[in-house]
PDB file of N, CA and C in Angstrom:
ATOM      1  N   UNK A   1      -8.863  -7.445  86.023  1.00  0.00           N
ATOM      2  CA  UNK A   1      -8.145  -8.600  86.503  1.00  0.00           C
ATOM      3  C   UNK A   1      -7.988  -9.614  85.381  1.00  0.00           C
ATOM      4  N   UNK A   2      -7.170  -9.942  85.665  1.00  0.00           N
ATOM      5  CA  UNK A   2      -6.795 -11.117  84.451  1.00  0.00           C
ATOM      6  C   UNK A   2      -7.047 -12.479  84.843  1.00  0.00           C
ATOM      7  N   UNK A   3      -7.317 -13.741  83.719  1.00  0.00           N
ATOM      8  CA  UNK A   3      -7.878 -15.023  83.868  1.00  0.00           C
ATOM      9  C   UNK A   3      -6.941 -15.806  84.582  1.00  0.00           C
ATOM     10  N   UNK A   4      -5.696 -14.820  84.665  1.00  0.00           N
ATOM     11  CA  UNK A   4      -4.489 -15.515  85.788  1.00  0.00           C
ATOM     12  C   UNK A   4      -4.744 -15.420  86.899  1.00  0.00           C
ATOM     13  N   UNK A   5      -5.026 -14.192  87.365  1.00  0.00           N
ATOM     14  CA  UNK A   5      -5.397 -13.889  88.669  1.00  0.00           C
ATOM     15  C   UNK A   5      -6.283 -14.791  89.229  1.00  0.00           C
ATOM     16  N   UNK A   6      -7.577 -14.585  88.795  1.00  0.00           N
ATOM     17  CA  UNK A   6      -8.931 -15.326  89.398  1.00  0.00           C
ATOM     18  C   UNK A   6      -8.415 -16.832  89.357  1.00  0.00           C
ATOM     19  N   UNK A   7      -7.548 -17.194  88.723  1.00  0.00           N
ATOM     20  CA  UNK A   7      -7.565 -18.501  89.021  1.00  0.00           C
ATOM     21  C   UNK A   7      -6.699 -19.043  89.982  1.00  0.00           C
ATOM     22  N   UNK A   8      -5.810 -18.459  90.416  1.00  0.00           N
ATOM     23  CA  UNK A   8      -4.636 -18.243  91.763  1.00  0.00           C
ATOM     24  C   UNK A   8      -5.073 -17.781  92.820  1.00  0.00           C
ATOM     25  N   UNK A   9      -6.625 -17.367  93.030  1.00  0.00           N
ATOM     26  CA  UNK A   9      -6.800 -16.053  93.956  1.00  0.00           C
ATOM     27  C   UNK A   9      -6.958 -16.734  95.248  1.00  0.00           C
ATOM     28  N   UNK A  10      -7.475 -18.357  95.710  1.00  0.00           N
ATOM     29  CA  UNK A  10      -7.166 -18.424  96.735  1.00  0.00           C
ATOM     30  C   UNK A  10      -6.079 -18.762  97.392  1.00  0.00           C
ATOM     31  N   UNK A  11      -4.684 -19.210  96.405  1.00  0.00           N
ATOM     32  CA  UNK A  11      -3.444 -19.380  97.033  1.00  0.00           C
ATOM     33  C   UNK A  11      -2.775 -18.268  97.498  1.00  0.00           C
ATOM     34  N   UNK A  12      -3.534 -17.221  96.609  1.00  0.00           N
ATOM     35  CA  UNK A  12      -2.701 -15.746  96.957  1.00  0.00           C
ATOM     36  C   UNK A  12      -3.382 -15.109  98.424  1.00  0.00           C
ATOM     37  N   UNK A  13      -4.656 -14.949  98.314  1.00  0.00           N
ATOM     38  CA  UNK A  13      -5.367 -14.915  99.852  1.00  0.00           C
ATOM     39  C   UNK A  13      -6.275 -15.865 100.039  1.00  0.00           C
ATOM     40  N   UNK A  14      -5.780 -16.562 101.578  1.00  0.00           N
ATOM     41  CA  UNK A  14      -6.627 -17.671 101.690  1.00  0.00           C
ATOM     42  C   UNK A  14      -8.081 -17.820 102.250  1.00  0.00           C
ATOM     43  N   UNK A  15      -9.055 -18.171 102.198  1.00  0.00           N
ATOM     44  CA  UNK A  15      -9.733 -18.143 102.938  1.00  0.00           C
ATOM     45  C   UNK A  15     -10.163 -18.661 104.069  1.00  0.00           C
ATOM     46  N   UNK A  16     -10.667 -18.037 104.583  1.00  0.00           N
ATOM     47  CA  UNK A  16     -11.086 -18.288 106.040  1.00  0.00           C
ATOM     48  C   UNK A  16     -12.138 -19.750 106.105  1.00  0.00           C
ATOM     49  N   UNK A  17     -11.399 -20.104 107.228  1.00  0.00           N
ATOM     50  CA  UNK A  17     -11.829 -21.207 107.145  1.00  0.00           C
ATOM     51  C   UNK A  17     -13.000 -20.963 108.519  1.00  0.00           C
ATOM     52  N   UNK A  18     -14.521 -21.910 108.393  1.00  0.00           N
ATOM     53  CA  UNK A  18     -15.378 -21.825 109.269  1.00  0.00           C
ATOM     54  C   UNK A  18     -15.292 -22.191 110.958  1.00  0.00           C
ATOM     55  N   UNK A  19     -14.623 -23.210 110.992  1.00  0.00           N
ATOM     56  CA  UNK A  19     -13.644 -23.382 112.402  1.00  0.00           C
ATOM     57  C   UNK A  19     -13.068 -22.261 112.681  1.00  0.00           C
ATOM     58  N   UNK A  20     -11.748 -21.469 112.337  1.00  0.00           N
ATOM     59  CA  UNK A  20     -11.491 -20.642 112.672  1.00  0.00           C
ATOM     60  C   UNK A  20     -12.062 -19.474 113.491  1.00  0.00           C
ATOM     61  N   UNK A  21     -13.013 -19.461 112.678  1.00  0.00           N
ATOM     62  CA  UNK A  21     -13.963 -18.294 112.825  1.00  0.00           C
ATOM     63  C   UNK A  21     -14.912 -18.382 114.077  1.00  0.00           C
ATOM     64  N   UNK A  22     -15.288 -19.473 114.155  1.00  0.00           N
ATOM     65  CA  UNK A  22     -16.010 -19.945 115.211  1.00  0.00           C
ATOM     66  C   UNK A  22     -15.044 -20.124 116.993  1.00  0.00           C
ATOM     67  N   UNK A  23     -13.737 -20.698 116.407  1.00  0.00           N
ATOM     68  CA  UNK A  23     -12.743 -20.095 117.391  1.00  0.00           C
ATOM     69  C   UNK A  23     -12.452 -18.837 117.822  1.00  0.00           C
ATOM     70  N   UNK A  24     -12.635 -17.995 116.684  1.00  0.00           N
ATOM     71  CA  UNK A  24     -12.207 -16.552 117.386  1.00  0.00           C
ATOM     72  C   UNK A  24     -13.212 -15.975 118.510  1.00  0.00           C
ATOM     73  N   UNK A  25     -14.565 -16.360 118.070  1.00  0.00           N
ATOM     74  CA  UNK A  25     -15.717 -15.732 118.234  1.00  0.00           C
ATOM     75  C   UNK A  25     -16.029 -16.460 120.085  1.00  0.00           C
ATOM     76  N   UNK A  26     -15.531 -17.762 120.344  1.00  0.00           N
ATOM     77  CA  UNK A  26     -15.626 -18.575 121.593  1.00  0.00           C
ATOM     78  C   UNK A  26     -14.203 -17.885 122.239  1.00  0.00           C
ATOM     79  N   UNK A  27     -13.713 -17.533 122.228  1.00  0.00           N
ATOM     80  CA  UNK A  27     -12.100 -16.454 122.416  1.00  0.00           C
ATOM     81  C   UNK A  27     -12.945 -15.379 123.102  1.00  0.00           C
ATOM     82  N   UNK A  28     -13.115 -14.973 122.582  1.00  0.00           N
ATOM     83  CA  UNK A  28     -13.995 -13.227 122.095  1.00  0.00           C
ATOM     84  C   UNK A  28     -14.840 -13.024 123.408  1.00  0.00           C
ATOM     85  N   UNK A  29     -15.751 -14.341 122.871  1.00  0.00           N
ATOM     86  CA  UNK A  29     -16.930 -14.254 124.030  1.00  0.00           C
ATOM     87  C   UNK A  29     -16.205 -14.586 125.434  1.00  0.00           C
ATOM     88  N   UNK A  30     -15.726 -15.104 125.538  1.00  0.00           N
ATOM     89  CA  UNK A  30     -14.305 -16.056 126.699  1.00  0.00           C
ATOM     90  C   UNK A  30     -13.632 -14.490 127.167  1.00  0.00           C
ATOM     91  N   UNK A  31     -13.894 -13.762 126.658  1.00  0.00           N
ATOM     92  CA  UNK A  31     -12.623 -12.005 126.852  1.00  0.00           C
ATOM     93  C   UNK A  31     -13.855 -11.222 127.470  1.00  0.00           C
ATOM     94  N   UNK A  32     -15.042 -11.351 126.546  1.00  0.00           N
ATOM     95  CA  UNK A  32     -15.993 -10.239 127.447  1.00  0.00           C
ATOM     96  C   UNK A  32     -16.444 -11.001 128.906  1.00  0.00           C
ATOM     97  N   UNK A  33     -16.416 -12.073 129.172  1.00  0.00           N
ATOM     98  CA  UNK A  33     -17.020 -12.183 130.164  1.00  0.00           C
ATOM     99  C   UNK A  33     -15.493 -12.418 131.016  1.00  0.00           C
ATOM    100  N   UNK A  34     -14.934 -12.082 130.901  1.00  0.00           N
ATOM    101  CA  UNK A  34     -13.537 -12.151 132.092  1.00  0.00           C
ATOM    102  C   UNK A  34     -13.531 -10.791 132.491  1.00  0.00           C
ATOM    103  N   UNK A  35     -14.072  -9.883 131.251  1.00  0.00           N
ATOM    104  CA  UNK A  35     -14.073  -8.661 131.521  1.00  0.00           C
ATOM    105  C   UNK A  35     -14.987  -7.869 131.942  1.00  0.00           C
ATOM    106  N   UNK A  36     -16.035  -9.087 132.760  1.00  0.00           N
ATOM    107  CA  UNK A  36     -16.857  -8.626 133.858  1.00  0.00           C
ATOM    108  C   UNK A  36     -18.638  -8.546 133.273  1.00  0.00           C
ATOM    109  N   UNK A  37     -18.703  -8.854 131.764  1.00  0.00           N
ATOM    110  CA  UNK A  37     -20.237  -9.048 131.516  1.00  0.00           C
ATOM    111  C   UNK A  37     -20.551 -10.159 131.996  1.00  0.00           C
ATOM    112  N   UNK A  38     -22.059 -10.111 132.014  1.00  0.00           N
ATOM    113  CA  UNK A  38     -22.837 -11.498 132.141  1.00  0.00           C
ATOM    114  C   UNK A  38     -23.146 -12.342 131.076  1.00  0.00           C
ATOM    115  N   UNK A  39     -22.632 -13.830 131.713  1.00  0.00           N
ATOM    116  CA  UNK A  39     -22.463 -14.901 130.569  1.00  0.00           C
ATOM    117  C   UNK A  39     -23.859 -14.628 129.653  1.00  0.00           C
ATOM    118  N   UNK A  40     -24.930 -14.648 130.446  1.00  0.00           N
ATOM    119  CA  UNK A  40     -25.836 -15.106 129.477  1.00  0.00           C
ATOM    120  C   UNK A  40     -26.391 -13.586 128.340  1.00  0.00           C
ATOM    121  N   UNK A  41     -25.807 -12.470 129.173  1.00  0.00           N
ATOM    122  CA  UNK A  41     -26.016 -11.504 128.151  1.00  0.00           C
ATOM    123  C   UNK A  41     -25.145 -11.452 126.954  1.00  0.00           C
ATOM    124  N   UNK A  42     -24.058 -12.193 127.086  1.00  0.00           N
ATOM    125  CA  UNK A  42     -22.671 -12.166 125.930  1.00  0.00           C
ATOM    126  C   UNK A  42     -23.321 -13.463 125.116  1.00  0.00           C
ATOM    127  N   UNK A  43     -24.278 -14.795 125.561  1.00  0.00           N
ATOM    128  CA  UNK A  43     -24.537 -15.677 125.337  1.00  0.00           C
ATOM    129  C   UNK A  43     -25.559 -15.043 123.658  1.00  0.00           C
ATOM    130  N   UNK A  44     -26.374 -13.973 124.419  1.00  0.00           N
ATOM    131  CA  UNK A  44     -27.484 -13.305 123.221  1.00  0.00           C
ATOM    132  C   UNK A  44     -27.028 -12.684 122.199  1.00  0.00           C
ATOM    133  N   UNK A  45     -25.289 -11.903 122.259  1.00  0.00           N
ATOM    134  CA  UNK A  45     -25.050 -11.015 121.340  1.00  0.00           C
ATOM    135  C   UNK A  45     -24.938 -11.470 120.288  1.00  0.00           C
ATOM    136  N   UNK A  46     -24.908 -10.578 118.908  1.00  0.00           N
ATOM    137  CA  UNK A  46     -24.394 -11.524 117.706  1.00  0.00           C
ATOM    138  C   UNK A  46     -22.771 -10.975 117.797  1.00  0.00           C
ATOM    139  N   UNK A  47     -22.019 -12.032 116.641  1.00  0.00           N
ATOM    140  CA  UNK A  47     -20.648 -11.673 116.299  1.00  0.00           C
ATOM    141  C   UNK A  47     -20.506 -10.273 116.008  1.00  0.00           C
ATOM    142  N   UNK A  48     -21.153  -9.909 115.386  1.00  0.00           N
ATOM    143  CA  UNK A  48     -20.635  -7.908 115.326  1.00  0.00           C
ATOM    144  C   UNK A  48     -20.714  -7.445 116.198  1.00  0.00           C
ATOM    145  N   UNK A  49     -22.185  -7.314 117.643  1.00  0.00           N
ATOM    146  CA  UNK A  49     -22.000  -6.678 118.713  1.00  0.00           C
ATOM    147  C   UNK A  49     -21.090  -7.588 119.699  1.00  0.00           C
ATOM    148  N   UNK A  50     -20.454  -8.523 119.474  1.00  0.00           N
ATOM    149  CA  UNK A  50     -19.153  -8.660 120.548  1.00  0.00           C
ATOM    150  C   UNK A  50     -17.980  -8.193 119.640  1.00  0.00           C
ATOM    151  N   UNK A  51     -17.460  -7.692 118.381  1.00  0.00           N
ATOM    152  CA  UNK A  51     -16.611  -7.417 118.204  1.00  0.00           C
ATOM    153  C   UNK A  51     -16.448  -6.020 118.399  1.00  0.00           C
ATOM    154  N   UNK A  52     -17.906  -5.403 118.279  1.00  0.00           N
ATOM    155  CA  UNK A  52     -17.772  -4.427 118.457  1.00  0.00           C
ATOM    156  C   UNK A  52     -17.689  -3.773 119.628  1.00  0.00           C
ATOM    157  N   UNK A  53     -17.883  -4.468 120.921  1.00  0.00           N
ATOM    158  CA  UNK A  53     -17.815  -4.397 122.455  1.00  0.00           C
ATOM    159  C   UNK A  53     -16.750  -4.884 122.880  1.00  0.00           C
ATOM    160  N   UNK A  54     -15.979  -5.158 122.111  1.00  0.00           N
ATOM    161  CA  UNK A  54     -14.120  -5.606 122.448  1.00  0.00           C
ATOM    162  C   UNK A  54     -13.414  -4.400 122.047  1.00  0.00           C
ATOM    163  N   UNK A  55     -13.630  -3.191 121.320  1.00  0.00           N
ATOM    164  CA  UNK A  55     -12.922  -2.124 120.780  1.00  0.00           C
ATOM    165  C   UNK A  55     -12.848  -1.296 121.894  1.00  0.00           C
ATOM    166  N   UNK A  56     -13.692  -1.374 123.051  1.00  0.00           N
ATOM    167  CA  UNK A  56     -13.984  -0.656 124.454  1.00  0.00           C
ATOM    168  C   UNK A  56     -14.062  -1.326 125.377  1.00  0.00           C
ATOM    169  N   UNK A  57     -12.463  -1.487 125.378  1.00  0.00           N
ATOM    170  CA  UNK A  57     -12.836  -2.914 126.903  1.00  0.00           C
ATOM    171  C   UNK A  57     -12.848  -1.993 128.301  1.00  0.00           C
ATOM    172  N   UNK A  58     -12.366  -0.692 127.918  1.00  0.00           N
ATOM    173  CA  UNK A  58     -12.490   0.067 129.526  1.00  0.00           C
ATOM    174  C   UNK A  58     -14.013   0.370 129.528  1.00  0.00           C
ATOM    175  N   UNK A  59     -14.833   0.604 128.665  1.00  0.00           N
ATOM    176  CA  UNK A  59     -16.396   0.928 129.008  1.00  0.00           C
ATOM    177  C   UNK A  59     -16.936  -0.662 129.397  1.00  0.00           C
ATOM    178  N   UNK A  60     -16.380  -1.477 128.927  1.00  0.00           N
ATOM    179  CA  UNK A  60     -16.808  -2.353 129.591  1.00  0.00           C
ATOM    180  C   UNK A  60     -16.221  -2.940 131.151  1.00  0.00           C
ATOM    181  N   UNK A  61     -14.987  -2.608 131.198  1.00  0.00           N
ATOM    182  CA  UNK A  61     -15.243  -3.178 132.316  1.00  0.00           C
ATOM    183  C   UNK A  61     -15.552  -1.790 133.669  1.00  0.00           C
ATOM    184  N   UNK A  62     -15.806  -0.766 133.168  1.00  0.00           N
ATOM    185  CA  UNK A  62     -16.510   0.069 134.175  1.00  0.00           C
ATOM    186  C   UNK A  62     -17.614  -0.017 133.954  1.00  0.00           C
ATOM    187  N   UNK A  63     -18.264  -0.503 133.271  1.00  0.00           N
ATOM    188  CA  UNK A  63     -19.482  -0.728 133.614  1.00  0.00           C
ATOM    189  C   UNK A  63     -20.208  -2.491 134.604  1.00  0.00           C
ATOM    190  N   UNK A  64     -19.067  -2.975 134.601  1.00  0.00           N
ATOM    191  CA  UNK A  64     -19.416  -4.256 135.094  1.00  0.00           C
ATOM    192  C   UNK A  64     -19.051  -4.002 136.873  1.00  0.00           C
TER     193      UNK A  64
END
């Protein structure tokens, strides 16, 4: 990479901003429990096991 690059690199991809992120994740959690889990068990998960329990929303909601 060149000293051009690294120095452009966040106009070229931006980064994520911490709000955002924290929005997706109150979304997320807001989707599994419509989709029939219990608040306070979605309350315990971390961000990877709810993203990763959104890739199977039919196992989830047959199981609820």
């Amino acid at each position: 990479m060149t000293c051009n690059a690294d120095r452009h690199k966040p106009s070229n991809r931006p980064k994520k901003s911490t709000s955002e992120r924290r929005r997706r994740v109150k979304v997320q959690r807001r989707r599994l429990v419509e989709l029939g889990m219990d608040e306070a068990v979605v309350a315990k998960m971390t961000e990877q096991a709810i993203r990763d329990a959104l890739r199977h929303p039919k196992k989830i909601a047959a199981q609820a």
